[in-house]
Protein backbone atom coordinates (compact mmCIF):
# COMPACT_ATOMS: atom_id res chain seq x y z
CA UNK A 1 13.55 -18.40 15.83
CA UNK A 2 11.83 -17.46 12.37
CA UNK A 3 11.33 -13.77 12.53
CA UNK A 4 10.30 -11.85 9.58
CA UNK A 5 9.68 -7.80 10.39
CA UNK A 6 8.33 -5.19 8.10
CA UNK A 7 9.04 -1.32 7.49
CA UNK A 8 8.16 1.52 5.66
CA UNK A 9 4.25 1.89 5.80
CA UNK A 10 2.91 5.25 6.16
CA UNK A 11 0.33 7.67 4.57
CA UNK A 12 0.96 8.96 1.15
CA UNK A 13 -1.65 10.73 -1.21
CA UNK A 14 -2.85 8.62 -4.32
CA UNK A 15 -0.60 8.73 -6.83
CA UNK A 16 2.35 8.50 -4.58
CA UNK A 17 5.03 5.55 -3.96
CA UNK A 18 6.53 3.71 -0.72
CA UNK A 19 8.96 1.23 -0.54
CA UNK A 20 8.40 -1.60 2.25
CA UNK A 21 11.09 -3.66 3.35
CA UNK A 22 11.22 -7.13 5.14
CA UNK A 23 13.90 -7.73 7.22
CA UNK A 24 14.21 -11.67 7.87
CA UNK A 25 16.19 -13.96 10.44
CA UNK A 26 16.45 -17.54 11.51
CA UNK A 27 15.75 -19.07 8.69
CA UNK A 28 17.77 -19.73 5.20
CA UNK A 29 16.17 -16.78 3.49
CA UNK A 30 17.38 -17.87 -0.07
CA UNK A 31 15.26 -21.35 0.41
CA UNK A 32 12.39 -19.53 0.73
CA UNK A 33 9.69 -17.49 -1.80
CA UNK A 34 8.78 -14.68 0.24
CA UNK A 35 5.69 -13.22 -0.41
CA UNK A 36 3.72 -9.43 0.52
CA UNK A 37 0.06 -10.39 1.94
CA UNK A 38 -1.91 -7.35 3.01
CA UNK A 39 -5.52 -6.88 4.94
CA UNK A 40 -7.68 -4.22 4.75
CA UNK A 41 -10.27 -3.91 7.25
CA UNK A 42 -13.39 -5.89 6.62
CA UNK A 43 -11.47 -7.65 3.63
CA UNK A 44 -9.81 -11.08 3.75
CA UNK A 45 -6.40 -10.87 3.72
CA UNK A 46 -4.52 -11.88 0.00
CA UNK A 47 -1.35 -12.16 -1.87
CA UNK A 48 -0.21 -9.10 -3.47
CA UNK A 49 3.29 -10.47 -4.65
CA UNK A 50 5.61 -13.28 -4.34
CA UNK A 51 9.10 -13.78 -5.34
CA UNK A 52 10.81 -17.83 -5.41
CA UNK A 53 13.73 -18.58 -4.38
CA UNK A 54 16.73 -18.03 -6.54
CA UNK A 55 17.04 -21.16 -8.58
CA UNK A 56 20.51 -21.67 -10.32
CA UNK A 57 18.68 -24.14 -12.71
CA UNK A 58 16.70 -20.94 -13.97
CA UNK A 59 19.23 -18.28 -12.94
CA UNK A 60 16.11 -15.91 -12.59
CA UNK A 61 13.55 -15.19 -9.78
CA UNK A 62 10.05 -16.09 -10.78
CA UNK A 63 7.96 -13.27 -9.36
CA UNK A 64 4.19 -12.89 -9.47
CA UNK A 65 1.55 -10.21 -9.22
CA UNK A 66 -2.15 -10.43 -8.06
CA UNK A 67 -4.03 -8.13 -11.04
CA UNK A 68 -5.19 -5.36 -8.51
CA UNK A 69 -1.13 -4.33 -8.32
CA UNK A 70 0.33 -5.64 -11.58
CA UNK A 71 2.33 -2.78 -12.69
CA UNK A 72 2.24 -0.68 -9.92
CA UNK A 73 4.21 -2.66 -7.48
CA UNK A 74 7.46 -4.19 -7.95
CA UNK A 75 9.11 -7.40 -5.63
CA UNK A 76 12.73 -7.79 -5.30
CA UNK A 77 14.98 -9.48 -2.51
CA UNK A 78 18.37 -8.91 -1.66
CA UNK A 79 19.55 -12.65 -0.73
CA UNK A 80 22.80 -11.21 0.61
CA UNK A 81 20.70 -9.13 2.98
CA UNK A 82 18.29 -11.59 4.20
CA UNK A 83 15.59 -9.26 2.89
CA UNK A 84 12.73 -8.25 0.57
CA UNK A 85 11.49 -5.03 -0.63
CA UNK A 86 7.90 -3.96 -2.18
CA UNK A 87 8.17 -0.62 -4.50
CA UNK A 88 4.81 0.35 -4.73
CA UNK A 89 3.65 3.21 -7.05
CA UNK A 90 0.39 5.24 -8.10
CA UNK A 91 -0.98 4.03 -5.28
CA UNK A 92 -4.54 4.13 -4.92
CA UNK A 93 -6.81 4.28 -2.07
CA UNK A 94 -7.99 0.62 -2.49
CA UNK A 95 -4.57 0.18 -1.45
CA UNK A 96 -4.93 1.22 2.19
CA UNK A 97 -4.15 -2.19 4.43
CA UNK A 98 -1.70 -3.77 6.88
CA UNK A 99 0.80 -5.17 4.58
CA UNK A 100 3.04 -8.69 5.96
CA UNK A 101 5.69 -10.46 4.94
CA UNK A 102 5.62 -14.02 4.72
CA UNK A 103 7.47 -17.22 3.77
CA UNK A 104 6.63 -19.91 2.22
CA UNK A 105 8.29 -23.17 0.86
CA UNK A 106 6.08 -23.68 -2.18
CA UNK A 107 7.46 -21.81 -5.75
CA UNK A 108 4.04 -20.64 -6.24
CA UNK A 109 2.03 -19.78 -3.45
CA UNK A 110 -1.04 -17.16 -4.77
CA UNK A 111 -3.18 -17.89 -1.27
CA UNK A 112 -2.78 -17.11 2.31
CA UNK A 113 -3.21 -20.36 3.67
CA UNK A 114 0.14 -21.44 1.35
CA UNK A 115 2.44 -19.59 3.61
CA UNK A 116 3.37 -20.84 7.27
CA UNK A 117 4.90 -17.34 9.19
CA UNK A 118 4.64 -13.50 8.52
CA UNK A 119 5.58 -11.03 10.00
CA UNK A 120 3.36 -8.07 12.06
CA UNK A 121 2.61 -6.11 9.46
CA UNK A 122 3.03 -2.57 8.58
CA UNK A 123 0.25 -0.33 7.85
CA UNK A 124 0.05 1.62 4.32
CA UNK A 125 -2.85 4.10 4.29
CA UNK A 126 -3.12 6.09 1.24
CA UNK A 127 -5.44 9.04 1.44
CA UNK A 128 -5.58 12.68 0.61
């Protein structure tokens, strides 16, 4: 069974940092980009990140960054680990949201609909 689980939400002030992690299983995590979507309330939910897979042809990951976060957050993964980790810093209220997980098979996948399971979500508020 695909299972991808998040951790490490919480409330911070703005200007502070948390670091989410996504624990995966069931799957062959390095096969995958893995993605962080997040939904505030009354908003659509979006793509925040994404990191590929690790491609020896490229010996990189190819990460991307939806404007709203580009440097602020960072995306790693730990193939070794099965997981993936979101550093987020100065965060700002518009942050606040329920941040998933997902997986997708495409290399680029900058919409919602482009990934097939996430996990539950963890909630980030950010708030003085």
């Amino acid at each position: 069974e695909v299972q991808l689980v998040e951790s490490g939400g919480g409330l911070v002030q703005p200007g502070g940092s948390l670091r989410l992690s996504c624990t995966a299983s069931g799957f062959t995590f390095d096969d995958y980009t893995i993605g962080w979507l997040r939904q505030a309330p009354g908003k659509e939910r979006e793509v925040v990140s994404h990191i590929n897979f690790n491609d020896d042809r490229f010996h990189d990951d190819t990460t991307y960054y939806a404007d709203s976060v580009k440097g602020r957050f960072t995306i790693s993964r730990d193939n070794a680990k099965n997981m993936a980790y979101l550093q987020m810093d100065s965060l700002k209220s518009e942050d606040t949201a329920v941040y998933s997980c997902a997986m997708t098979s495409f290399s680029v996948a900058t919409q919602p609909y482009e990934y097939r399971t996430w996990g539950q979500g963890t909630q980030v508020t950010v708030s003085s």
